[in-house]
Protein backbone atom coordinates (compact mmCIF):
# COMPACT_ATOMS: atom_id res chain seq x y z
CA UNK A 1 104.11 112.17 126.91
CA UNK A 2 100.85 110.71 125.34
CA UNK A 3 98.16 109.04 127.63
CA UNK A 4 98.11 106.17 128.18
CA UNK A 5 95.21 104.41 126.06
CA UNK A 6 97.56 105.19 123.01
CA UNK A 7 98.64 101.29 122.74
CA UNK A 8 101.98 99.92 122.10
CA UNK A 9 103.22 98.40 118.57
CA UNK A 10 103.21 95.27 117.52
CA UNK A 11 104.14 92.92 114.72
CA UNK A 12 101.83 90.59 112.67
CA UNK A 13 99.22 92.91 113.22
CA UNK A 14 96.10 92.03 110.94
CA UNK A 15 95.15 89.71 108.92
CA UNK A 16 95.71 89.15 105.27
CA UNK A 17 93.75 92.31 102.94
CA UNK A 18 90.71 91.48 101.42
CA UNK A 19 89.00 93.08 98.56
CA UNK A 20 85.03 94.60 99.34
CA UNK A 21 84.47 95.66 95.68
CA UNK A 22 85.07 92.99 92.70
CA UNK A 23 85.42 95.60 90.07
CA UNK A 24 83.06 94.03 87.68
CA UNK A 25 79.41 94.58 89.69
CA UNK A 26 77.99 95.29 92.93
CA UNK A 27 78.00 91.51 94.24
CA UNK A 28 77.74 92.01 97.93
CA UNK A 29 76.45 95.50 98.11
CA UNK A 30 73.10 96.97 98.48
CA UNK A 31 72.04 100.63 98.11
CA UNK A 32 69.30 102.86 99.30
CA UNK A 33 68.50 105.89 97.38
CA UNK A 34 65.75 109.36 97.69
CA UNK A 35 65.96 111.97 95.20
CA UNK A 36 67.72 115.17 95.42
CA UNK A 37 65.80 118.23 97.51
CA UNK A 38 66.19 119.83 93.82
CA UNK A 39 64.17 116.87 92.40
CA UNK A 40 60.87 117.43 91.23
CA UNK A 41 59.40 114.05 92.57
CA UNK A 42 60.02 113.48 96.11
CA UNK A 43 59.33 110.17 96.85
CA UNK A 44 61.31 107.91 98.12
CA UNK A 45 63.28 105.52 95.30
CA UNK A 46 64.74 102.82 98.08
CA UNK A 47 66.18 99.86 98.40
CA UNK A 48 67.85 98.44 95.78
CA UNK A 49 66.39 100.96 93.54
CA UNK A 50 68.49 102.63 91.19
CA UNK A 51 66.86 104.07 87.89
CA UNK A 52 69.19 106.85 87.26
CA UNK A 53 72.38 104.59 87.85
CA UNK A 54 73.96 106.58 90.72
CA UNK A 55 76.02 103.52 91.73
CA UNK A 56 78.15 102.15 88.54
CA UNK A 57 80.47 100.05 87.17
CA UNK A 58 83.08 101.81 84.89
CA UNK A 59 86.52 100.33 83.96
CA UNK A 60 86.87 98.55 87.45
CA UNK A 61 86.04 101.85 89.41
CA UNK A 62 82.81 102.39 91.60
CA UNK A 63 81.28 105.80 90.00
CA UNK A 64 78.73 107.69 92.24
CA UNK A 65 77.21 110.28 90.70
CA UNK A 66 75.58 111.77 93.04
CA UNK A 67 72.20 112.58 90.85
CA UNK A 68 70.32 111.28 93.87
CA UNK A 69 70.96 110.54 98.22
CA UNK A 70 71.50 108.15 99.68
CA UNK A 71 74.02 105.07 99.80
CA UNK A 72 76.08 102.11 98.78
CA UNK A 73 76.64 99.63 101.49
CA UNK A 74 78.09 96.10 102.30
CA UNK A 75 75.33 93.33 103.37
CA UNK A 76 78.17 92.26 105.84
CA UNK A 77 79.10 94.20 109.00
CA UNK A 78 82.63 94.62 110.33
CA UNK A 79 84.67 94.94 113.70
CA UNK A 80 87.95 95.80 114.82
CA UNK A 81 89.60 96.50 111.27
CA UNK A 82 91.52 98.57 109.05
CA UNK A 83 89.88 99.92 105.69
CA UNK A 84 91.64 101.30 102.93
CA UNK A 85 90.05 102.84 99.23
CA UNK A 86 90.99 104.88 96.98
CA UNK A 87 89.02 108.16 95.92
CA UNK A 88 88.83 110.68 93.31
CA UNK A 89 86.31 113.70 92.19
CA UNK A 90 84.79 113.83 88.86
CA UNK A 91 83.43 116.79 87.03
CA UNK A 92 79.59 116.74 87.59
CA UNK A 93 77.64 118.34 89.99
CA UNK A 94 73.46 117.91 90.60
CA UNK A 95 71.28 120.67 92.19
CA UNK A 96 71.15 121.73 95.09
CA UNK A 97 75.14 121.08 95.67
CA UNK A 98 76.37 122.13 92.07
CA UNK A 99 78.35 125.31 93.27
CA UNK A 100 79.72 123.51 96.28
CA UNK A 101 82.75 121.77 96.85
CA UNK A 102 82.17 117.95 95.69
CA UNK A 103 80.80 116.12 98.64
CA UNK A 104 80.44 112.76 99.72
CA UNK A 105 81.42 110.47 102.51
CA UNK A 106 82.06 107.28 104.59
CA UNK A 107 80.07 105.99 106.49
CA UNK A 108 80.85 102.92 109.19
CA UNK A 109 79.43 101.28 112.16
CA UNK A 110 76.23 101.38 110.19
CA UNK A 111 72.88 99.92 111.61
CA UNK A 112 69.39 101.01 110.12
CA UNK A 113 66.87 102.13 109.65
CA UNK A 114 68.09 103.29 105.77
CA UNK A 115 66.68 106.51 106.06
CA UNK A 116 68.20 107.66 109.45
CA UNK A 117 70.13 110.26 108.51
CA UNK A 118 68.65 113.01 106.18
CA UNK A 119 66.23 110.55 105.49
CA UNK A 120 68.84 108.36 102.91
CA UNK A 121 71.91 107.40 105.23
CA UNK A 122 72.30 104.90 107.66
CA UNK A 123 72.59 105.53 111.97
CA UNK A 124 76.48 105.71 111.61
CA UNK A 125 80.40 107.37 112.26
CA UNK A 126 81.31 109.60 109.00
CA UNK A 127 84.68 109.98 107.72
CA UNK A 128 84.10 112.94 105.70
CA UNK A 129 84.79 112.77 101.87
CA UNK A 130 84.95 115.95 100.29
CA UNK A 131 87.19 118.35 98.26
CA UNK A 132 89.90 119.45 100.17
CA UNK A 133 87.96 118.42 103.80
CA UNK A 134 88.77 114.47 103.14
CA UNK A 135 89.02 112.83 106.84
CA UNK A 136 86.62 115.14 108.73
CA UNK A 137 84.47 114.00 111.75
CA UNK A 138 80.89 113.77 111.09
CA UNK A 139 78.34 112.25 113.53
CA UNK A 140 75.00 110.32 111.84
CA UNK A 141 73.86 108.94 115.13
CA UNK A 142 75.85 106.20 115.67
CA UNK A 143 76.94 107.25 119.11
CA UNK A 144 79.19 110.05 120.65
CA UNK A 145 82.86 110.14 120.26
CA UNK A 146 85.61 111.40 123.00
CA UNK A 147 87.97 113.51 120.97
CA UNK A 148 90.70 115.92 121.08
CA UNK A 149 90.45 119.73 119.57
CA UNK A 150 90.62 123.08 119.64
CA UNK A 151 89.46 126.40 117.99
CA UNK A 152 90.59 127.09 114.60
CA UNK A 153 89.44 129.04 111.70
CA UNK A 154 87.91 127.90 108.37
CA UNK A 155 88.08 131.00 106.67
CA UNK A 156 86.18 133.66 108.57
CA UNK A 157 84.11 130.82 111.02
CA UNK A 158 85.01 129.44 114.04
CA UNK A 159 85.59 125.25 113.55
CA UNK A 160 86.66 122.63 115.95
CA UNK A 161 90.23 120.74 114.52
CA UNK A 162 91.37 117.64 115.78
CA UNK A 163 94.27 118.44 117.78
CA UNK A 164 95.90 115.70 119.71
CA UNK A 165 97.56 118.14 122.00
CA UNK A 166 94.41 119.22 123.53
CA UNK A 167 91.49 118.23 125.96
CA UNK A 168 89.90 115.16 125.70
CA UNK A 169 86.13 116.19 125.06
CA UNK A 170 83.07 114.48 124.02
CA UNK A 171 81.27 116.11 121.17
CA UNK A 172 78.80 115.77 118.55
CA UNK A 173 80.23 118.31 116.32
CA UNK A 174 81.80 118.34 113.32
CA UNK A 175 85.57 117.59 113.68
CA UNK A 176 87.70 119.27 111.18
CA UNK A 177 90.79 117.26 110.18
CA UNK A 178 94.24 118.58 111.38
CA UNK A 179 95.54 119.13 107.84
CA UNK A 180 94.66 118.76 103.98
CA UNK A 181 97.01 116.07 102.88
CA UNK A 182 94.73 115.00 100.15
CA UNK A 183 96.76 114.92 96.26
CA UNK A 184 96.06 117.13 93.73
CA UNK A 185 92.96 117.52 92.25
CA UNK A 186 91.78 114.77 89.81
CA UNK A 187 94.60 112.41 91.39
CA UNK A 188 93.63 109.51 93.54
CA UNK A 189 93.31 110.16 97.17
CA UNK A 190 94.46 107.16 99.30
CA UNK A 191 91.94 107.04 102.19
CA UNK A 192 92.09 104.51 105.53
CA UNK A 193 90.03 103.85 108.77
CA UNK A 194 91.07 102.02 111.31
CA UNK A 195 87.73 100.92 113.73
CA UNK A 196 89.15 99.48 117.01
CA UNK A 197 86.72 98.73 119.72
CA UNK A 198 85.00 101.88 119.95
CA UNK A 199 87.70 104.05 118.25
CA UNK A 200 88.42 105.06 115.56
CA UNK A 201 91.41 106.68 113.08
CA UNK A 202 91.25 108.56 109.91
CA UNK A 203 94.30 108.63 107.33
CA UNK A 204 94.45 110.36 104.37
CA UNK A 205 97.80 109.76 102.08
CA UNK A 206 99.75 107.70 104.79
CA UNK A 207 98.88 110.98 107.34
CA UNK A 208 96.82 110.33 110.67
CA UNK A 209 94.30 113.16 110.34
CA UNK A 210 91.91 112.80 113.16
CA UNK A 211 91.12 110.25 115.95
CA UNK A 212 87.85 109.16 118.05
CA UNK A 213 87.88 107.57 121.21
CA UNK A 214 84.59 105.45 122.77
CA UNK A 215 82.24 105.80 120.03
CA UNK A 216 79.19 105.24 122.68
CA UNK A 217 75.29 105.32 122.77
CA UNK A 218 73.70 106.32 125.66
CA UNK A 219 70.01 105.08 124.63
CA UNK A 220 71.80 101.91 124.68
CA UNK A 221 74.07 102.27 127.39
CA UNK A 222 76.91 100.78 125.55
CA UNK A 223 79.79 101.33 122.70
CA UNK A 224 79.17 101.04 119.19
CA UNK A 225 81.88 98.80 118.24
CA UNK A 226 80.64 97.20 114.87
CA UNK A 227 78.15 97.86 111.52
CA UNK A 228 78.01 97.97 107.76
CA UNK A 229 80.05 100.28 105.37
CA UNK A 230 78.32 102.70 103.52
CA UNK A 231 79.37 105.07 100.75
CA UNK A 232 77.37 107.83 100.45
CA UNK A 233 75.69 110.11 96.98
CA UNK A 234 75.37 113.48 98.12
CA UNK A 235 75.27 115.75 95.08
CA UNK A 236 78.97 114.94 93.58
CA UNK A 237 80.52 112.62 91.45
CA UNK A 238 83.34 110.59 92.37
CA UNK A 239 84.54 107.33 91.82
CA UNK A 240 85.93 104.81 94.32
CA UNK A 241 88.48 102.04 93.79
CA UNK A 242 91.05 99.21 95.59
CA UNK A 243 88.27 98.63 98.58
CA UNK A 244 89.73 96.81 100.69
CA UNK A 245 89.68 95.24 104.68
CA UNK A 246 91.54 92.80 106.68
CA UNK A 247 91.34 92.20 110.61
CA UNK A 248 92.85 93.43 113.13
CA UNK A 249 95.08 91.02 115.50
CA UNK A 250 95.51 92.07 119.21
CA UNK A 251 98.46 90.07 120.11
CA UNK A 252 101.39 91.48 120.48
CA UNK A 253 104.47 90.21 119.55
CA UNK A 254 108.00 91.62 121.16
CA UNK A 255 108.57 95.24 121.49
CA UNK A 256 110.03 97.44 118.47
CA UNK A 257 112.33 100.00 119.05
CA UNK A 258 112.30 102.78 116.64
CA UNK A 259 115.14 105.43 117.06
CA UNK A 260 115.75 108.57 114.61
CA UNK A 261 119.10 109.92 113.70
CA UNK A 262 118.22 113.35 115.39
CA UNK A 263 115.66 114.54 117.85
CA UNK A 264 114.96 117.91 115.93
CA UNK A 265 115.36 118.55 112.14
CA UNK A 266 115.74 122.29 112.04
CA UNK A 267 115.44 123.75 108.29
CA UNK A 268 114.49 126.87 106.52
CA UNK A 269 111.69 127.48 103.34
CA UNK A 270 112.73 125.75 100.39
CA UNK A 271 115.56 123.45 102.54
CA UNK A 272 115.31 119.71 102.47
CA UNK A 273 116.87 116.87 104.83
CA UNK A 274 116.71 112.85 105.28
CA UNK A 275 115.31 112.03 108.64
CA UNK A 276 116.48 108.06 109.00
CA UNK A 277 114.74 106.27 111.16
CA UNK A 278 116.29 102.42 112.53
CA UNK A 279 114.16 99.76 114.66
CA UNK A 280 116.84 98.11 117.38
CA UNK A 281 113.58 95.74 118.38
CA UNK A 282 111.30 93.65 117.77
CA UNK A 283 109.40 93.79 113.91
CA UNK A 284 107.00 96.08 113.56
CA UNK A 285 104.23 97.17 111.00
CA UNK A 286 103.84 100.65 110.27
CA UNK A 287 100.20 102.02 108.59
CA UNK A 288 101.33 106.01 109.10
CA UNK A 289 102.40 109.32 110.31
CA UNK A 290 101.13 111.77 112.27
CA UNK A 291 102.02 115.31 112.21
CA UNK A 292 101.18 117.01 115.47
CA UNK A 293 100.97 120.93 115.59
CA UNK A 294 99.67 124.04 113.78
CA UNK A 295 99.99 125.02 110.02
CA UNK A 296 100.99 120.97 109.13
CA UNK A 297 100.65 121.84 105.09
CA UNK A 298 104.34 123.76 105.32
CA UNK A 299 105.91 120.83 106.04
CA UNK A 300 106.74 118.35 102.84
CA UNK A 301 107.29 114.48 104.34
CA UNK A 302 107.53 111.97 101.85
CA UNK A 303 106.20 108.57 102.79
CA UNK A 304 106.90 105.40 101.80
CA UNK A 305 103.80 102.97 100.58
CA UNK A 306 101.96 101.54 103.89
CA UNK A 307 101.66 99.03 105.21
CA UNK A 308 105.40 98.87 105.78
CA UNK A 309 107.11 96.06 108.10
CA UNK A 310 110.88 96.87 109.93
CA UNK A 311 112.06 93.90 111.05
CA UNK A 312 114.87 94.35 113.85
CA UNK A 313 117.93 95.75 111.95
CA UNK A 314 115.75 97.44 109.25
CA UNK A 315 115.68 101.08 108.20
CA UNK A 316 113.29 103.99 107.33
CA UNK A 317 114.29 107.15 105.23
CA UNK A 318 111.63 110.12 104.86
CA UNK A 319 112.97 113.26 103.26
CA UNK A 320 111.51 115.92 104.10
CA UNK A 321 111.26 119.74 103.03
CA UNK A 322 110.06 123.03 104.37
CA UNK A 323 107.43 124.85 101.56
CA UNK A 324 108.24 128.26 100.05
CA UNK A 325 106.95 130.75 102.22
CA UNK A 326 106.38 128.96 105.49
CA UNK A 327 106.28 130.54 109.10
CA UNK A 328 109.70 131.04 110.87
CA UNK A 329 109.38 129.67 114.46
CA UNK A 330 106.91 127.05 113.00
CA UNK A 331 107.15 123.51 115.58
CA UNK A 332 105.76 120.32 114.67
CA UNK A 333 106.07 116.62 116.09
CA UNK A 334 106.13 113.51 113.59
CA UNK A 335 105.50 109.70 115.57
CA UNK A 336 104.81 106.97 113.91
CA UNK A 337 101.39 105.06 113.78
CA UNK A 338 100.46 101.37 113.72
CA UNK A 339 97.14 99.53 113.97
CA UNK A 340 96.94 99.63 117.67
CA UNK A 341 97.70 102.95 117.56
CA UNK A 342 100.63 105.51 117.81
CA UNK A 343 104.22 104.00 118.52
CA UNK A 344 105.24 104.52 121.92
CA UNK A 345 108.64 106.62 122.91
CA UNK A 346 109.01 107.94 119.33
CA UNK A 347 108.85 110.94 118.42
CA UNK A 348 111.05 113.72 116.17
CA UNK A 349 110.76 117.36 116.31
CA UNK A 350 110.11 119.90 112.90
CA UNK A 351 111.09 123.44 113.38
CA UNK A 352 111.24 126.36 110.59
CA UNK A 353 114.57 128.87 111.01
C-alpha cells in the first residue's frame, strides 16, 4: 500500500482550462534576458529587453531560441493548479551549449529577484525540459522538496531517479525522471504540472514521471505554495504551444471505483493484450498513469487523450505491448492518477515471461 498523503479521487475536479499564451503576441508575459557566457558583451540585457528576438511569435507557436538566458514569464502568479503545454526542439544551437543535448526548462512557484538563478532565472521549482530528460527535478531556490528515489545510472554516473517505491527524502539534487516517455524527436511532447499546496507532479505524454512533496523554505519558515511561470532560454531552440491552466477544486464528490479485468497481465517481447479497466462508483476524472518499477521504456501502454471522465458504468481500454528485446522477469505496477493525486485501491501488475 501507498502512504497515506496520496489523496483519494474525485469528480469535478478543476475548473474550466484556460489559455496563458494567445498565439498572436506576448500579451501578459514579461521576459528577462543576459547574454550567453559565449557572448562577447556581458552585460546584462533585462527586463523586457529583447534585441535578438529570443522570445517569438511564429505561426501561433512560442519560439525560444535560446541565443541568450534568461526567461519568459506570466505577470500573474498561480496556486493549486494543473498546467499543460506542448513542446518541441528545433534545430539551432548557440555557444556554449551547441554540442549538448537541447536544453531548456520550466520554471514555477517563481518569485524574484530576475536574476536569482545563474544570474537570468527566477527563485523557483524546475520541471526540466530537455532532449530526452523532459520531467526532471531541478531546484532554483524556491524551497526544498521531500521526494522519493534511489540510485540509478545515467550512463557511467551515479544519478538519483524518482522512484515511488523508495524512502521519502528531502533533497536538493537533481531528480532524474523515472522514464523517457517523451515522442519522437521533432514531434510534440505533451508536458503537465500539477502544483498542489506544496507539491508537486510532473507528466510527460499522459505518464506521471516524478513527484515532490512540501516544497518548503526554511529562511522563511514556511511552504512555497504559489509564484509566476517562467519558461526558460538556455542555449536551445524550441518552441512552445496550447499553454494552458485551470484550478484545482478540493471537494470531493462520491467515491469512484475503478476495477481491472485482471490483477497481472503477464506477456512476452513483441506480445500485446487489452487491459479493460470499469468504474462501479462514483465519476471520476483521470489526468494519467503511472508506471512504477525499473526499466519502464519496455513496456508499450497506449493512453487515451487526458483529461478523461468515467462516469459510474463507464469503461477504459489500454492495450498494451511488451518491446522487442525486453528483460524476462521484468515487474511493473500501472495506477491511475487524478488531480489530487494517485487513485486509491487500484492498481494492475506488468510482468515479462
Amino acid at each position: 500500500m501507498f502512504p497515506p498523503f496520496f489523496a483519494v479521487a474525485q469528480s469535478h475536479s478543476a475548473t474550466p482550462w484556460r489559455s496563458l499564451f494567445n498565439g498572436k503576441d506576448l500579451n501578459g508575459w514579461d521576459t528577462f534576458l543576459r547574454p550567453s557566457q559565449a557572448a562577447a558583451n556581458q552585460k546584462t540585457i533585462g527586463l523586457n529587453q529583447d534585441p535578438h528576438q529570443v522570445f517569438r511569435v511564429e505561426n501561433g507557436m512560442l519560439r525560444i531560441s535560446g541565443q541568450d538566458w534568461g526567461g519568459i514569464f506570466t505577470e500573474e502568479s498561480f496556486a493549486n493548479y494543473h498546467l499543460r503545454f506542448q513542446v518541441k526542439f528545433g534545430g539551432k544551437k548557440w555557444a556554449p551549449r551547441e554540442n549538448a543535448v537541447a536544453d531548456g526548462g520550466l520554471l514555477f512557484h517563481c518569485s524574484p529577484p530576475y536574476d536569482f538563478g545563474s544570474t537570468c532565472w527566477m527563485r523557483s521549482v524546475e520541471m526540466q525540459i530537455q532532449e530526452t530528460d523532459i520531467g526532471d527535478y531541478h531546484n532554483v531556490g524556491a524551497g526544498i522538496p521531500i521526494m522519493q528515489f534511489s540510485k540509478a545510472q545515467d550512463g557511467e554516473v551515479p544519478v538519483d531517479q524518482y522512484d515511488p517505491l523508495a524512502p521519502l527524502q528531502l533533497t536538493s539534487n537533481r531528480v532524474y525522471r523515472s522514464g523517457n516517455f517523451e515522442s519522437a524527436s521533432q514531434d510534440w511532447t505533451r508536458a503537465e504540472l500539477v502544483a498542489r499546496g506544496g507539491d508537486a507532479v510532473f507528466i510527460v505524454n499522459g505518464f506521471v514521471v516524478n513527484r515532490l512533496f512540501n516544497i518548503y523554505r526554511s529562511d522563511l519558515n514556511q511552504q512555497t505554495t504559489r509564484g509566476q511561470i517562467q519558461f526558460q532560454s538556455e542555449g536551445a531552440e524550441h518552441y512552445l504551444k496550447n499553454i494552458e491552466v485551470r484550478l484545482i477544486d478540493f471537494h470531493p464528490k462520491g467515491v469512484p471505483k475503478l476495477v481491472a479485468n485482471k490483477q497481472e497481465v503477464v506477456m512476452g517481447e513483441n506480445e500485446s493484450q487489452i487491459l479493460e479497466i470499469v468504474n462501479q462508483g462514483s465519476e471520476v476524472e483521470l489526468i494519467a498513469v503511472e508506471l512504477i518499477g525499473k526499466e519502464l521504456e519496455q513496456w508499450d501502454v497506449k493512453l487515451p487523450t487526458f483529461p478523461l471522465t468515467l462516469k459510474k458504468g463507464g469503461k477504459l481500454s489500454l492495450p498494451i505491448s511488451v518491446k522487442a528485446g525486453s528483460r524476462s522477469g521484468n515487474y511493473v505496477k500501472l495506477r491511475l492518477e487524478t488531480v489530487l493525486g494517485p487513485l486509491s485501491d487500484f492498481e494492475v501488475a506488468f510482468k515479462v515471461k
